[in-house]
N, C-alpha and C. Protein backbone atom coordinates (compact mmCIF):
# COMPACT_ATOMS: atom_id res chain seq x y z
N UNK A 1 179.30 139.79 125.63
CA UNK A 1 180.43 139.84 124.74
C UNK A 1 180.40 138.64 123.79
N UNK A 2 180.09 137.56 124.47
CA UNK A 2 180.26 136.33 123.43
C UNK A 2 178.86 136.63 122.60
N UNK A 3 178.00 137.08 123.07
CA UNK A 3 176.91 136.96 121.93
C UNK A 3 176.71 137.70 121.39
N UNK A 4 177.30 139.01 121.49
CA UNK A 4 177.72 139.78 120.00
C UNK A 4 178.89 139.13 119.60
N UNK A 5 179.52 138.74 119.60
CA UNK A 5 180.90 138.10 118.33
C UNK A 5 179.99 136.80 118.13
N UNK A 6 178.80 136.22 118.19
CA UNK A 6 178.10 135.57 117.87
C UNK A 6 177.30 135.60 116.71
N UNK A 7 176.75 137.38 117.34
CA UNK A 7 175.69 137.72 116.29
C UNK A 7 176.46 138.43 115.51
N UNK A 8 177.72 138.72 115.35
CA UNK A 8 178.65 139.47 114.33
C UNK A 8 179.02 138.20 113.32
N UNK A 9 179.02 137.38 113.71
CA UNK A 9 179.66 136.24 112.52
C UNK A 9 177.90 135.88 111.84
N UNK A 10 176.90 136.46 112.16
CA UNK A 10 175.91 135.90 111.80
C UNK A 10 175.03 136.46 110.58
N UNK A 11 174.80 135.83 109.70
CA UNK A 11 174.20 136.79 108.54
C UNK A 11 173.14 137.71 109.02
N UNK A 12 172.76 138.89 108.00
CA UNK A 12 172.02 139.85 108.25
C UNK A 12 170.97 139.12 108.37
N UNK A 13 170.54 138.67 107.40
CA UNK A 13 169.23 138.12 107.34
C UNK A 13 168.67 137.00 108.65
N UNK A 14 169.79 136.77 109.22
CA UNK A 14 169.60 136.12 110.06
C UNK A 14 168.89 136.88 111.35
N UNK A 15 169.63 137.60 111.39
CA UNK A 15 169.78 138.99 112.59
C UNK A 15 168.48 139.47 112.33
N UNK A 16 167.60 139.73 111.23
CA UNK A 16 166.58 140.37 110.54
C UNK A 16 165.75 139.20 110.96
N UNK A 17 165.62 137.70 111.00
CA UNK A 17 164.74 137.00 111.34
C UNK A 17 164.28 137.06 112.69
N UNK A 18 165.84 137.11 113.41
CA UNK A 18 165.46 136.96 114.88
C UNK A 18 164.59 138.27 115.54
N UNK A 19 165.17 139.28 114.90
CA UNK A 19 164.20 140.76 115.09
C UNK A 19 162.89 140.26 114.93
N UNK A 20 162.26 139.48 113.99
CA UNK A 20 161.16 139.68 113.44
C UNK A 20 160.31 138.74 114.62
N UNK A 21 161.10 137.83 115.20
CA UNK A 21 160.68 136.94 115.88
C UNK A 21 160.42 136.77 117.08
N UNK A 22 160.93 137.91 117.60
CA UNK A 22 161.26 138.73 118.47
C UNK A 22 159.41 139.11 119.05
N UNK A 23 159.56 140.33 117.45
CA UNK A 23 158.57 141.32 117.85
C UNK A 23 157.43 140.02 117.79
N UNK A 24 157.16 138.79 117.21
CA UNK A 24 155.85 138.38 117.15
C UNK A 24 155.69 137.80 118.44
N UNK A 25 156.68 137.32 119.20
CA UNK A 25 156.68 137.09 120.73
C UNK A 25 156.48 138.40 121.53
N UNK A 26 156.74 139.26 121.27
CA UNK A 26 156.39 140.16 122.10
C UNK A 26 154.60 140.55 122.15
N UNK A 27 154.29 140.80 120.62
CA UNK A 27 152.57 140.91 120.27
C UNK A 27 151.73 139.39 120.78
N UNK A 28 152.70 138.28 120.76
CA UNK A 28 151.87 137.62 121.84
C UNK A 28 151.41 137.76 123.03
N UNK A 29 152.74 138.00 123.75
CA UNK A 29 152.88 138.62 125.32
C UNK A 29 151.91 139.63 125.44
N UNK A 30 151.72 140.92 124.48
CA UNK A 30 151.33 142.15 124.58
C UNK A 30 149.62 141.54 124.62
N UNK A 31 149.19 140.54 123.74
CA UNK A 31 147.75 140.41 124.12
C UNK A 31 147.37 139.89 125.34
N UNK A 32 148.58 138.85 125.73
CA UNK A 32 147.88 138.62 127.39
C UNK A 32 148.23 139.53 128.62
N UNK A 33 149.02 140.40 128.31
CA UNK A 33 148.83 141.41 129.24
C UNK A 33 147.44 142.32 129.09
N UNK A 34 147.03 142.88 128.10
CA UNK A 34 145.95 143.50 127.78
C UNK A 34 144.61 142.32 127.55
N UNK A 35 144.73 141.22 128.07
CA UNK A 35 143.49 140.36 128.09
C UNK A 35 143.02 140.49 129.57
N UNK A 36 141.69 140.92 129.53
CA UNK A 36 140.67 141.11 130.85
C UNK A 36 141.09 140.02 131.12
N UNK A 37 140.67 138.85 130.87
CA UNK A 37 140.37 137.66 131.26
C UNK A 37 141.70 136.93 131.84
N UNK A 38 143.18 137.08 131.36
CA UNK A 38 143.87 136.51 131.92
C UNK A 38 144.22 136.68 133.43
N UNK A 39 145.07 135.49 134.01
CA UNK A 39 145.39 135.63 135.82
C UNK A 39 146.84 136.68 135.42
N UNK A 40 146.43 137.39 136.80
CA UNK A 40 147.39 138.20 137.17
C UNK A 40 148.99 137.47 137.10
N UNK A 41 149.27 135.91 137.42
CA UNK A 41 150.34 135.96 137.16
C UNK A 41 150.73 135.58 136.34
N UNK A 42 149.84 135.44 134.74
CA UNK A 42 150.65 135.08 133.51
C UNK A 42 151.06 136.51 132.90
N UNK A 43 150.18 137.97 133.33
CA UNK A 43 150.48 138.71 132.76
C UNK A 43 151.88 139.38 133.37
N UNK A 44 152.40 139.51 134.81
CA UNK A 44 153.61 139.76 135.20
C UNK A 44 154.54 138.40 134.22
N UNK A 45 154.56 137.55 134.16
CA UNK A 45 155.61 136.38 133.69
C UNK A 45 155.38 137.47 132.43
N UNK A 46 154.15 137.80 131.30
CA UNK A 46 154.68 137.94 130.12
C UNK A 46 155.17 139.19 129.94
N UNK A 47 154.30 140.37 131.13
CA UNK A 47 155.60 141.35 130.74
C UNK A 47 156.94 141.63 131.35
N UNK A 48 157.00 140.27 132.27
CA UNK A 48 159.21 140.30 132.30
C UNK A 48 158.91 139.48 130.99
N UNK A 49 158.79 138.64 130.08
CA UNK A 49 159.48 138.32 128.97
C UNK A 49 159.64 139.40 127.66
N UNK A 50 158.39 140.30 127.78
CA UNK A 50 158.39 141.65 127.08
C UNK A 50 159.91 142.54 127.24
N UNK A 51 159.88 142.64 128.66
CA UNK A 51 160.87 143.10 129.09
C UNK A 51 162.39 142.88 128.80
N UNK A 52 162.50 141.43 128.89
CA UNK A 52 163.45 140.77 128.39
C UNK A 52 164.00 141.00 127.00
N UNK A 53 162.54 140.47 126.13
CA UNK A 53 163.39 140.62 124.55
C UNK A 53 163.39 142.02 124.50
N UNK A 54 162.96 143.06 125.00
CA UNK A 54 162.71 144.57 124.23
C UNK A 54 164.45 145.03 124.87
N UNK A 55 164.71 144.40 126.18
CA UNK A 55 166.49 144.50 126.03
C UNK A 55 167.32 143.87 124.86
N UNK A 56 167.17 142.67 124.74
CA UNK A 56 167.59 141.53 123.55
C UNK A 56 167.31 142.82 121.82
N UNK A 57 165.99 143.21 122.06
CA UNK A 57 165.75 143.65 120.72
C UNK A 57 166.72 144.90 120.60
N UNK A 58 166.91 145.59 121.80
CA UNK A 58 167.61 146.67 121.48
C UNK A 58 169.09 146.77 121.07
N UNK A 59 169.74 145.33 121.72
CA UNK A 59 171.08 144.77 121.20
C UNK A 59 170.92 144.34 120.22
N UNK A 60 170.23 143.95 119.37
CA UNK A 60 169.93 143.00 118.30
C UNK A 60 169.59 144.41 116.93
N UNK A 61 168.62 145.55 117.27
CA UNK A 61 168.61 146.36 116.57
C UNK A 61 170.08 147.40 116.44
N UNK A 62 170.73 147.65 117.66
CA UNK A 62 172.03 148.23 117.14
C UNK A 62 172.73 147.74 116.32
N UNK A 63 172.70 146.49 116.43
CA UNK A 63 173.73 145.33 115.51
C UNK A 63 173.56 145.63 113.67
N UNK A 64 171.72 145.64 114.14
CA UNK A 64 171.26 145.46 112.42
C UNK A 64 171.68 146.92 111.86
N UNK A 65 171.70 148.39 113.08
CA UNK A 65 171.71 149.13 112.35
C UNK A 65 173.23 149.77 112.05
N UNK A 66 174.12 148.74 112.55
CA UNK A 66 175.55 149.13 112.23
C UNK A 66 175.91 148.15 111.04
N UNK A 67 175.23 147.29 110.54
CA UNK A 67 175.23 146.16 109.77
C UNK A 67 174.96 147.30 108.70
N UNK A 68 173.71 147.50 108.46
CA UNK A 68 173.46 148.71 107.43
C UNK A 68 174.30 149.01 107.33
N UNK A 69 175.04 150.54 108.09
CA UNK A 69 175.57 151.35 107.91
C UNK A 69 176.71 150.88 107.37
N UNK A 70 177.28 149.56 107.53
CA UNK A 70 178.42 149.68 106.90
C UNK A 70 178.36 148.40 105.88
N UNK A 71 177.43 148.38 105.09
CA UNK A 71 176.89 148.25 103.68
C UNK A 71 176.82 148.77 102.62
N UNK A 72 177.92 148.07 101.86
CA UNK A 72 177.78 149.11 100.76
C UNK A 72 176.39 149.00 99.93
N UNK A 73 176.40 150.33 99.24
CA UNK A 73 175.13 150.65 98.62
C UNK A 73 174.31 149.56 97.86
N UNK A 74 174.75 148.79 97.11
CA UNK A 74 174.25 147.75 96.74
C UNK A 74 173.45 146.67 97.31
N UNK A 75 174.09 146.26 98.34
CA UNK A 75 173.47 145.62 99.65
C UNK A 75 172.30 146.40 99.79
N UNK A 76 172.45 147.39 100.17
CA UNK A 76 171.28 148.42 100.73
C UNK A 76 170.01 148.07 100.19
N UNK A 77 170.37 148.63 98.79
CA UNK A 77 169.89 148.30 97.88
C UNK A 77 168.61 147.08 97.56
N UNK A 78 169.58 146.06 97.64
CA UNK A 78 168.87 144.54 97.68
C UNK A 78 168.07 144.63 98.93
N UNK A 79 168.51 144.97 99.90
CA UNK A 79 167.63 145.20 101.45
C UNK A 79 166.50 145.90 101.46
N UNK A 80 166.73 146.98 101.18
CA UNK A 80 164.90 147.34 100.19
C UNK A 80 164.28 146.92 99.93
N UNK A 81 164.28 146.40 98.49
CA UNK A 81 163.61 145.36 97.79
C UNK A 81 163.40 144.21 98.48
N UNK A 82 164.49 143.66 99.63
CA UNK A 82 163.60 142.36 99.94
C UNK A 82 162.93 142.78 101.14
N UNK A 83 162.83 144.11 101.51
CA UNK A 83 161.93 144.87 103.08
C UNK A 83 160.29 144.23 102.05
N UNK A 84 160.15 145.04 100.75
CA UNK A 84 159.09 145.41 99.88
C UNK A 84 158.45 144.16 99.48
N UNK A 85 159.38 143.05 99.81
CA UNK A 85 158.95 142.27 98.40
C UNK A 85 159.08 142.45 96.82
N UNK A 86 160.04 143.23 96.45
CA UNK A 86 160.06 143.48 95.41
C UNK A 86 161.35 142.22 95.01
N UNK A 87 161.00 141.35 93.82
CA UNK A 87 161.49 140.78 92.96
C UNK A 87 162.74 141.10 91.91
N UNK A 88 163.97 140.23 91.55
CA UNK A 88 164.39 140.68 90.21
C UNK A 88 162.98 140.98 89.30
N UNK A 89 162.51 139.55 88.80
CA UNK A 89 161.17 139.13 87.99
C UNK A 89 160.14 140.29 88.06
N UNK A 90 159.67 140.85 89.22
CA UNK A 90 159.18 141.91 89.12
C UNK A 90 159.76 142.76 88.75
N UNK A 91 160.73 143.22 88.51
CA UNK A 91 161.46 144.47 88.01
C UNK A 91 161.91 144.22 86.37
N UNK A 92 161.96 143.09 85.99
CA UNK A 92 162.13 142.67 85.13
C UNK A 92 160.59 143.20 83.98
N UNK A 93 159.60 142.16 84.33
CA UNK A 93 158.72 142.69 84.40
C UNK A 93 158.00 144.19 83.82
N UNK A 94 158.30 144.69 84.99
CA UNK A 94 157.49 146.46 84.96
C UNK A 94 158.61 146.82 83.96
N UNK A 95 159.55 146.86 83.80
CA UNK A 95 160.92 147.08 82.72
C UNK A 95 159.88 146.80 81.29
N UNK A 96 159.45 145.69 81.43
CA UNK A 96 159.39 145.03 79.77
C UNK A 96 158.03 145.58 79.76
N UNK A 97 156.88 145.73 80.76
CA UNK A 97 156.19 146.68 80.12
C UNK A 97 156.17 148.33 80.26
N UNK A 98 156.92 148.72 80.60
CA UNK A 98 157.26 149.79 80.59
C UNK A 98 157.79 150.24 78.83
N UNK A 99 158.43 149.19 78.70
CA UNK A 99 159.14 149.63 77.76
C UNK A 99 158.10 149.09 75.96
N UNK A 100 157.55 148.23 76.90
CA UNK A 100 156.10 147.33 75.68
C UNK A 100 155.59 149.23 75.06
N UNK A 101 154.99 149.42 76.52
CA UNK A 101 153.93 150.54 75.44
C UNK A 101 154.61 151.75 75.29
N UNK A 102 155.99 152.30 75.68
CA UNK A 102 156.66 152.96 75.03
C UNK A 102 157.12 153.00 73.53
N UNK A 103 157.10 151.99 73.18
CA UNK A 103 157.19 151.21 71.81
C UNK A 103 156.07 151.48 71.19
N UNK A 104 155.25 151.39 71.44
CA UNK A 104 153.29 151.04 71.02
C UNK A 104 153.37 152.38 70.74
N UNK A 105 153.85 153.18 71.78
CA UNK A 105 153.25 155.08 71.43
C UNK A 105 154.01 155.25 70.59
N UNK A 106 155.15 154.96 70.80
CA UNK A 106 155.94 155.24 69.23
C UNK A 106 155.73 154.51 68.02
N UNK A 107 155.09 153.75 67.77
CA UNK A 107 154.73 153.12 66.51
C UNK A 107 153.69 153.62 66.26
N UNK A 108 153.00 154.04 67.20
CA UNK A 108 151.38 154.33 66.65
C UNK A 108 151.74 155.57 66.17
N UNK A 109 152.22 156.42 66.92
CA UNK A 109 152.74 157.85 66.48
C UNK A 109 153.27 158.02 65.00
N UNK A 110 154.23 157.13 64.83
CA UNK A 110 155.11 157.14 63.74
C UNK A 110 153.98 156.33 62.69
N UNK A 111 153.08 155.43 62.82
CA UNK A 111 151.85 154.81 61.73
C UNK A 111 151.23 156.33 61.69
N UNK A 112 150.89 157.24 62.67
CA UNK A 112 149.75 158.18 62.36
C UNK A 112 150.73 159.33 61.49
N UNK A 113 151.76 159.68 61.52
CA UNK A 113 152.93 160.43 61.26
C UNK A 113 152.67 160.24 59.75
N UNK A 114 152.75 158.30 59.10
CA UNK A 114 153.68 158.41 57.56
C UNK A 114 151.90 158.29 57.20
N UNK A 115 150.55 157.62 58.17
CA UNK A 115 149.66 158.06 56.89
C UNK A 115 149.44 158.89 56.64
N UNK A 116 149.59 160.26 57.94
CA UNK A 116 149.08 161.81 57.40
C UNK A 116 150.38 162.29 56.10
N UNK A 117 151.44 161.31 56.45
CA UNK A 117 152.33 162.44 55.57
C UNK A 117 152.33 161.46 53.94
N UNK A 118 151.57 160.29 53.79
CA UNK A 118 151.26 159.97 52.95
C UNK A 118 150.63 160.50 52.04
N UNK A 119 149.19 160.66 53.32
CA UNK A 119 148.11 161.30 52.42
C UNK A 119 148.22 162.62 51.89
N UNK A 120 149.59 163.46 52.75
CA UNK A 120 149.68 164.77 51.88
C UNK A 120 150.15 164.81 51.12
N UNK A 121 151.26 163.52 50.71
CA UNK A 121 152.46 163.37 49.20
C UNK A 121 151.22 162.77 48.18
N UNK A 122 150.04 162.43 48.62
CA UNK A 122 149.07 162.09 47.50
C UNK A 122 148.23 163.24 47.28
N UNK A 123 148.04 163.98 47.49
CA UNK A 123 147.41 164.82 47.64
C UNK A 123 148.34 166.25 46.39
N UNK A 124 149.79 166.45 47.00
CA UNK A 124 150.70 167.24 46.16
C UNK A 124 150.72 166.41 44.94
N UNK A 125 150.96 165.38 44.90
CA UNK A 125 151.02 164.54 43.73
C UNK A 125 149.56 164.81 42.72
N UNK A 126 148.54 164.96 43.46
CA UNK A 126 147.30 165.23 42.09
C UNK A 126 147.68 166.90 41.68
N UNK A 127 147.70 167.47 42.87
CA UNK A 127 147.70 168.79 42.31
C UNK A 127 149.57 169.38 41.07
N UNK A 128 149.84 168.61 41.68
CA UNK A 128 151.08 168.70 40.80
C UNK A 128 151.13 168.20 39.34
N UNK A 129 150.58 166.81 39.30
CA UNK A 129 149.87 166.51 37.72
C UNK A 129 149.02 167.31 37.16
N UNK A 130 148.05 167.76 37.99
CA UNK A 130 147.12 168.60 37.35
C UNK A 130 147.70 170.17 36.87
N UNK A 131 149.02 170.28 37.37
CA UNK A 131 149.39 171.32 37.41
C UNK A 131 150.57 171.35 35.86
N UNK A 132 151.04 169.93 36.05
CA UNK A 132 152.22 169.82 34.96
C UNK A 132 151.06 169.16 33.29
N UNK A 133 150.21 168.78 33.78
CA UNK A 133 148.89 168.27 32.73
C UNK A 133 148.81 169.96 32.17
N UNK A 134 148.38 171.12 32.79
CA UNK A 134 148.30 172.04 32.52
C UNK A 134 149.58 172.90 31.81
N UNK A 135 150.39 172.52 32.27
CA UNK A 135 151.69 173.11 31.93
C UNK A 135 152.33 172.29 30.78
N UNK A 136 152.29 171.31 30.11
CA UNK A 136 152.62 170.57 28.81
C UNK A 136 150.92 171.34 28.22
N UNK A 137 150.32 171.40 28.63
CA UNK A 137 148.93 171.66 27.34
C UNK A 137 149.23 173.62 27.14
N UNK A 138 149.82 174.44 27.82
CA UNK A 138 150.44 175.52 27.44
C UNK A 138 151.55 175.83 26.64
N UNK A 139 152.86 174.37 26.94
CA UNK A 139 153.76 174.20 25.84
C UNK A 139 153.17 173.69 24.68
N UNK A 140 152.21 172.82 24.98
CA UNK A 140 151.94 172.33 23.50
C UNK A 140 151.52 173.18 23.00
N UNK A 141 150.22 174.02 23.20
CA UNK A 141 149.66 174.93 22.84
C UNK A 141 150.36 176.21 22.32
N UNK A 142 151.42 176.66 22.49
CA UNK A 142 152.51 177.58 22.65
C UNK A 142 153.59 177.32 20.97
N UNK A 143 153.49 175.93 21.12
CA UNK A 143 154.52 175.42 20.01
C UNK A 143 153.22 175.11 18.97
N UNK A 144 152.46 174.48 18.70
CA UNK A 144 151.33 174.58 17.97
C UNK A 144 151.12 176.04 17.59
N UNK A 145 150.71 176.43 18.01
CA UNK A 145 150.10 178.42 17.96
C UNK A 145 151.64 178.75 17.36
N UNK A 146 152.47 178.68 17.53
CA UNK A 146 153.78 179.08 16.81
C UNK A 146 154.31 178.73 15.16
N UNK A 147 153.73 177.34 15.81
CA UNK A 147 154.35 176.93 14.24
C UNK A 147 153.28 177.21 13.44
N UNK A 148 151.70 177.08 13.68
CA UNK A 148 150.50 177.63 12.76
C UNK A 148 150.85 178.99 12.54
N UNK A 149 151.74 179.63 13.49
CA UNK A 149 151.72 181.44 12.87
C UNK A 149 152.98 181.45 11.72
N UNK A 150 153.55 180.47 11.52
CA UNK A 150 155.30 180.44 10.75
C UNK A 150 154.58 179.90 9.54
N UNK A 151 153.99 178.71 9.89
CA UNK A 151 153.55 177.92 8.02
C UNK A 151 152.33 178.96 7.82
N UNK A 152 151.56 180.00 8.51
CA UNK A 152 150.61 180.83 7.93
C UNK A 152 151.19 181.83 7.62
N UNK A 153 152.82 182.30 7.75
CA UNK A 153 153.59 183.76 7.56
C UNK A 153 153.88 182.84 6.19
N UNK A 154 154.72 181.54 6.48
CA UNK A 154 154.82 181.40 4.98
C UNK A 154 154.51 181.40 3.84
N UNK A 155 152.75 180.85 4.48
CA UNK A 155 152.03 180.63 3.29
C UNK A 155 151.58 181.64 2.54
N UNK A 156 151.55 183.39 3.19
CA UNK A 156 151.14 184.33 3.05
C UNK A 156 152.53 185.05 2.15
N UNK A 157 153.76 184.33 2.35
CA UNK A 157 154.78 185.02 1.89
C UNK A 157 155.56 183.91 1.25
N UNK A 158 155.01 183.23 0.59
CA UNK A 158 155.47 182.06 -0.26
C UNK A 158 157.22 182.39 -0.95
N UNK A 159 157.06 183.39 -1.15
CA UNK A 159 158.22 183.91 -2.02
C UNK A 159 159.79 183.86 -1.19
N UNK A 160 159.32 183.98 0.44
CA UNK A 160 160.57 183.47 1.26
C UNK A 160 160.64 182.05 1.18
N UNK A 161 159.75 181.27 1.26
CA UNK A 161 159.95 179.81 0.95
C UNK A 161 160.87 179.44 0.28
N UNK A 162 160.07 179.78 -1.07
CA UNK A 162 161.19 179.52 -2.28
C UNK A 162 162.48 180.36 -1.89
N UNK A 163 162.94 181.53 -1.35
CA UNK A 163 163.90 182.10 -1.50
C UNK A 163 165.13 181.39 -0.28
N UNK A 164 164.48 180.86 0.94
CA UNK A 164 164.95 179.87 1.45
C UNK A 164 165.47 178.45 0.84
N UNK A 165 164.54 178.15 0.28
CA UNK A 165 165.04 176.65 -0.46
C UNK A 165 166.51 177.02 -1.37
N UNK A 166 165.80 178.08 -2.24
CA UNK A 166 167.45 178.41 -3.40
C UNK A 166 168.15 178.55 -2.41
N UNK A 167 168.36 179.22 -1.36
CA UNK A 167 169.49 179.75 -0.59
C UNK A 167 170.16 178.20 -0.02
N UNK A 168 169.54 177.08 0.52
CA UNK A 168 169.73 175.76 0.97
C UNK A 168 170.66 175.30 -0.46
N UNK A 169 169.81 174.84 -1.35
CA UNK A 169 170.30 174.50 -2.54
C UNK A 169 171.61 175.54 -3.03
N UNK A 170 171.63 176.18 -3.00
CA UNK A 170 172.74 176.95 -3.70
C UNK A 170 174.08 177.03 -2.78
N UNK A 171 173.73 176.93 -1.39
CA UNK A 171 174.90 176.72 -0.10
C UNK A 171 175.10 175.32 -0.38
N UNK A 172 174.54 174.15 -0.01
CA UNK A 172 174.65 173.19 -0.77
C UNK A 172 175.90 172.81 -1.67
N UNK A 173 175.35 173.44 -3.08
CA UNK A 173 176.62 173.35 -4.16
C UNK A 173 177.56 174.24 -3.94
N UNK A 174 177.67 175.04 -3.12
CA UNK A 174 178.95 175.45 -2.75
C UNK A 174 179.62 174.54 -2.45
N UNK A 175 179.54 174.14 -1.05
CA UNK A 175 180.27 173.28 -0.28
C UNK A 175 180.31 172.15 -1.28
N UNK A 176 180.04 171.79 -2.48
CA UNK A 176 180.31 170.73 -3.03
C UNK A 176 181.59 170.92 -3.64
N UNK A 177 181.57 171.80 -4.28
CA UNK A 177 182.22 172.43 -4.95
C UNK A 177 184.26 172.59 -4.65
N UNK A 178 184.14 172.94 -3.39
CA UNK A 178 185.23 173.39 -2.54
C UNK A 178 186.01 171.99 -1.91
């Protein structure tokens, strides 16, 4: 009784050492029982001390595993990680490269993304000049060819010329007139 309200006031980790310390006394014991060579009466002494802590361990493991159980998750949690060896720093860590070449694929992605979509806005861009180069040399051509067919109707029909001009001139002095 007193040495559970002993080991109840006692940190986990504590409780977790003595377990541990436990079992490496016991794997001592356990080789000189299984040593040819040792006297018969160190191996009875070590397996009553076997005997002993594997009672001790079994009070000592209920303890740890009601300790758990009524841990909240967080605890738990941290208890894991320090079963593993796992680190904040390590987690920190695998985080920042985790997140390093997540970055990397997305930049590289997004570099391979704007040169292909570069090289296709250069690409629309020639054929589009070549296309609007073509398309001003049809307007020009269009308005040229037009006006050579108007000053060659005129020149062939001179008599609207002149009959245009009087008509200018003579509207003209109207409106002067008024």
């Amino acid at each position: 009784m007193l040495e559970r309200r002993f080991n109840s006031t006692r940190s986990f980790d504590a409780l977790k050492e003595q377990e541990s310390n436990l079992l490496r006394l016991n794997e001592k014991d356990q080789a000189i029982i299984n040593d040819d060579g040792a006297a018969e009466l160190d191996k009875e002494a070590a397996k009553e001390r076997v005997a002993t802590r594997n009672e001790e361990l079994a009070r000592l493991q209920t303890q740890i595993a009601e300790r758990e159980d009524a841990m909240p998750l967080r605890e738990k949690i941290k208890e894991i990680f320090k079963k593993h060896g796992v680190t904040v720093t390590a987690i920190l860590l695998s985080t920042a490269a985790i997140t390093w070449a997540v970055v990397g694929l997305i930049t590289k992605a997004l570099k391979a993304t704007g040169k292909t979509m570069a090289s296709g806005l250069k690409e629309i861009g020639a054929k589009l000049g070549f296309l609007l180069l073509g398309l001003i040399r049809q307007v020009a051509h269009f308005l040229f060819n037009t006006a050579a067919k108007a000053v060659g109707f005129l020149a062939e029909h001179t008599w609207l010329l002149i009959l245009a001009v009087v008509v200018f001139v003579f509207e003209k002095y109207i409106k002067r007139r008024r």
